[in-house]
Protein backbone atom coordinates (compact mmCIF):
# COMPACT_ATOMS: atom_id res chain seq x y z
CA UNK A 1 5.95 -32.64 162.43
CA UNK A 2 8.82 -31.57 165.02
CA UNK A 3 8.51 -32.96 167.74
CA UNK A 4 8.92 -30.34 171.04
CA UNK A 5 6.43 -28.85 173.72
CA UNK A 6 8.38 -25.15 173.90
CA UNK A 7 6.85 -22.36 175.80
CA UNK A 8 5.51 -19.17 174.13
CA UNK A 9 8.45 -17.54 173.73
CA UNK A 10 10.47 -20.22 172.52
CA UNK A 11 12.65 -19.91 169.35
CA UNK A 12 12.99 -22.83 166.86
CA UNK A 13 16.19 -22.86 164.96
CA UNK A 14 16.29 -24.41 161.43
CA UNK A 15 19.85 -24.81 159.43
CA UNK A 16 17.77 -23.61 156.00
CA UNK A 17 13.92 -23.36 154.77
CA UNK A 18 14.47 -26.41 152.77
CA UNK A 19 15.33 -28.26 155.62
CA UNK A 20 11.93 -27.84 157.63
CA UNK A 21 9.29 -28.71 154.76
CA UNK A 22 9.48 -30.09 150.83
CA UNK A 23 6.03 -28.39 150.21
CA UNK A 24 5.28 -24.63 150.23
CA UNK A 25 2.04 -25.94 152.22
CA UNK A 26 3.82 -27.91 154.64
CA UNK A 27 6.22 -24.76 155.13
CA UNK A 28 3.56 -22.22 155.82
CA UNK A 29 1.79 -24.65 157.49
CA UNK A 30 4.60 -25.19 160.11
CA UNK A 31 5.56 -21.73 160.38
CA UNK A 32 2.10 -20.79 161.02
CA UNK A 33 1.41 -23.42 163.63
CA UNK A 34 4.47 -22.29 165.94
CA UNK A 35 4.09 -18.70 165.06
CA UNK A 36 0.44 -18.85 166.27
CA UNK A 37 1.97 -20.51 169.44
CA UNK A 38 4.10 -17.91 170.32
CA UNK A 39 7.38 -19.62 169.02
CA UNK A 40 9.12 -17.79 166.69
CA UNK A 41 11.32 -19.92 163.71
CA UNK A 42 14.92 -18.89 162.58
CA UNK A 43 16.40 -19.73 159.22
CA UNK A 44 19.95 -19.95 159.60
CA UNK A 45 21.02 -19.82 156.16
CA UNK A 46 17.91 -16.76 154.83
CA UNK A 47 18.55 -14.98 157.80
CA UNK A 48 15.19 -14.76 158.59
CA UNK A 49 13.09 -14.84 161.62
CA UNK A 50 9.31 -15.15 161.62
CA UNK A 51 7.56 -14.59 164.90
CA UNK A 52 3.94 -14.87 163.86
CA UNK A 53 1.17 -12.49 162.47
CA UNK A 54 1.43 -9.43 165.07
CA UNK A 55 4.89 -8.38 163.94
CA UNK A 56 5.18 -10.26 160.27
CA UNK A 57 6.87 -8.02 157.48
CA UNK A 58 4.83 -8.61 154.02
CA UNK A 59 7.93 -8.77 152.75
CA UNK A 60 9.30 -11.64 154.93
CA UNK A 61 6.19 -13.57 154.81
CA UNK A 62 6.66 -13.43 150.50
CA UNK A 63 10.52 -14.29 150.71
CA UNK A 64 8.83 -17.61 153.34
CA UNK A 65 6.26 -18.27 150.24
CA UNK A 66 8.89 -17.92 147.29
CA UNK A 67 12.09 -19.71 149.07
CA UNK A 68 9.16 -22.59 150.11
CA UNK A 69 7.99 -23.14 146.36
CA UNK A 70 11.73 -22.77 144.41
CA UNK A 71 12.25 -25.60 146.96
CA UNK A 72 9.13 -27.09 146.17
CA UNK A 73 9.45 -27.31 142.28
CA UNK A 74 12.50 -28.09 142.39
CA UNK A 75 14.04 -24.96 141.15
CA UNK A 76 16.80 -24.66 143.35
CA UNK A 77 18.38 -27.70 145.55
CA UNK A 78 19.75 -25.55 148.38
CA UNK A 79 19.44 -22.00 149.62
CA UNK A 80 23.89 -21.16 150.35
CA UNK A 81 22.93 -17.75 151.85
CA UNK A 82 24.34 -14.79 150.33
CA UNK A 83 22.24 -14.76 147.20
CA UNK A 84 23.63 -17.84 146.34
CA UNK A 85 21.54 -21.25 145.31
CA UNK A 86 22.90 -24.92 143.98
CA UNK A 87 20.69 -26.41 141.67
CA UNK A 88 21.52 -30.33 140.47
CA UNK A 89 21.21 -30.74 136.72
CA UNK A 90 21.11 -34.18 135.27
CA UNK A 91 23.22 -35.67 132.94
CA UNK A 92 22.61 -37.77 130.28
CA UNK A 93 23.13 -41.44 131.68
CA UNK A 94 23.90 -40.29 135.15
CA UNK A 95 20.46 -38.65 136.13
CA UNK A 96 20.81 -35.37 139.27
CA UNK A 97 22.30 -37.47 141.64
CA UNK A 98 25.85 -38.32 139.91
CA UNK A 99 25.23 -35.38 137.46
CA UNK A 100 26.46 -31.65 137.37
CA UNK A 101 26.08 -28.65 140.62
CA UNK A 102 25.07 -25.38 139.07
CA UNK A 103 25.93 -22.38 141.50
CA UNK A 104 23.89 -19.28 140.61
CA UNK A 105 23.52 -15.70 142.08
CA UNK A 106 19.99 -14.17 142.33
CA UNK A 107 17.83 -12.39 144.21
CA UNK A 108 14.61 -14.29 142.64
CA UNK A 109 13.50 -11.62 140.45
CA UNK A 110 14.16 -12.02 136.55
CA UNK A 111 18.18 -12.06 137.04
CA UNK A 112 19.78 -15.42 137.28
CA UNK A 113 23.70 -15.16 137.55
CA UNK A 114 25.55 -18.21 136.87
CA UNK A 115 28.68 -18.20 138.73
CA UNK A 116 30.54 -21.59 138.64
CA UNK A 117 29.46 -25.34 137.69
CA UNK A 118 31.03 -29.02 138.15
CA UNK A 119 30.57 -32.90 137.85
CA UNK A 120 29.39 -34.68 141.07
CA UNK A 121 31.97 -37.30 139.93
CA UNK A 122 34.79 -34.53 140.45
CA UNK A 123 34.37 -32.58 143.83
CA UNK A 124 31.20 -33.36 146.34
CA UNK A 125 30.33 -29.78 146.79
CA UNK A 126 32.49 -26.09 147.52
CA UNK A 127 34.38 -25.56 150.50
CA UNK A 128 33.86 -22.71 153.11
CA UNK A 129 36.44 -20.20 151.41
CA UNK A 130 34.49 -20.62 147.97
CA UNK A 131 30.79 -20.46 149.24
CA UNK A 132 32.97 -16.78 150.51
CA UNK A 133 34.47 -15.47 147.41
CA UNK A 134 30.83 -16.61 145.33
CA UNK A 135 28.90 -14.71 147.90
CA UNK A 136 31.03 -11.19 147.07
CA UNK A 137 30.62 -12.06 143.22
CA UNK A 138 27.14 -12.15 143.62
CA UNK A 139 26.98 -9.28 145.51
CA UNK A 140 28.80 -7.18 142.82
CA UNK A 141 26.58 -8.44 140.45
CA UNK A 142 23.61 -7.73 141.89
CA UNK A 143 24.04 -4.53 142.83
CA UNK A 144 24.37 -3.83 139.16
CA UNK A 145 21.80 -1.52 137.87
CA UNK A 146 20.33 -2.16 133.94
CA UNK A 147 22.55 0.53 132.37
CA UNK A 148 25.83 -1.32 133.96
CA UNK A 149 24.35 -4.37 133.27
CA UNK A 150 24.33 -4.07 129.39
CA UNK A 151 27.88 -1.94 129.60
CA UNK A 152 29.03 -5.62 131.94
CA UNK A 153 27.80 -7.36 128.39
CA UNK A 154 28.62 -5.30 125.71
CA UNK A 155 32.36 -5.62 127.31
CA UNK A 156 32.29 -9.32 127.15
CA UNK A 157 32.14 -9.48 131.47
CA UNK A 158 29.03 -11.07 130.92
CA UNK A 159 27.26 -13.09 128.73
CA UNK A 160 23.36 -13.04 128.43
CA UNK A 161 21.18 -16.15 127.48
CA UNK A 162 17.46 -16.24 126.79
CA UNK A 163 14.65 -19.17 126.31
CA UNK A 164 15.88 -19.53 122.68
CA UNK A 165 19.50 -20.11 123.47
C-alpha cells in the first residue's frame, strides 16, 4: 500500500496505471481508498486524473477498469501514452523476457494497429524521438473511419489479420 498521510486535497502522482497495482482489484481498490480521502491520483502516462465519486466521469472510471485488467491479464506490458502499448511476446527458447517487443496502436476497442516489432537481444526498448513519430502514426490511424479503413487495405497500406491467420 503507499505509504503517505496527505491531507484532503492532496494529489498522488503515478508515472503509469501499471505502475500502482498488478490487479484490476488492487487498482480500484487504491484509487478508491484515496479518492474517498479526498486525494485525487494522476496517471502520468493516461493522462488521467481521478478525484473520487462526486466529480468521476463514467467514462474515466471504465478507461481506470479496462487499462487495470489489459495490465492484469497480461495483455499489454506498458501503457506509452498516445494510444500506444508494448506487449512482450515470447520466443521459442528465450521465453518474454529475452524475447520480441510488439508496439501496437489502439484505442481498446476491436482495432489493434501493429506499428513496429524487435528482439530484446537487439535494442532494450525505443528512444524518446520514436515513442514521437509512433504516437502520430497511431493517431492517423485511428482517426480512420471503416470506409478509409478498407480503401487503407485494399491499397496494400494496410494489412488485416483475423483469429484464423
Amino acid at each position: 500500500m503507499l505509504a503517505g498521510n496527505w491531507p484532503e486535497g492532496s494529489t498522488v502522482v503515478v508515472h503509469s496505471m501499471d505502475r500502482l497495482a498488478r490487479s484490476l482489484s488492487d487498482l480500484l481498490r487504491i484509487v478508491e481508498q484515496l479518492t474517498a480521502r479526498g486525494i485525487a491520483v494522476q496517471f502520468l502516462k493516461e493522462g488521467k486524473t481521478f478525484k473520487g465519486s462526486e466529480t468521476a466521469d463514467p467514462i474515466d472510471k471504465l478507461i481506470l477498469s479496462m487499462l487495470g485488467g489489459f495490465a492484469e491479464y497480461g495483455l499489454i506490458d506498458a501503457d506509452l501514452g498516445g494510444h500506444i502499448v508494448k506487449k512482450r511476446v515470447a520466443l521459442q527458447g528465450r521465453g518474454k523476457s529475452s524475447g520480441a517487443r510488439t508496439i501496437v496502436a489502439t484505442k481498446f476497442g476491436r482495432r489493434w494497429i501493429y506499428l513496429f516489432g524487435f528482439e530484446k537481444n537487439e535494442r532494450s526498448n525505443i528512444d524518446s524521438n520514436e515513442l514521437k513519430a509512433l504516437q502520430e502514426l497511431a493517431k492517423s490511424y485511428l482517426e480512420l473511419n471503416a470506409a478509409e479503413t478498407v480503401a487503407a487495405i485494399d491499397a496494400g497500406k494496410l494489412i488485416e489479420l483475423n483469429g484464423e491467420e
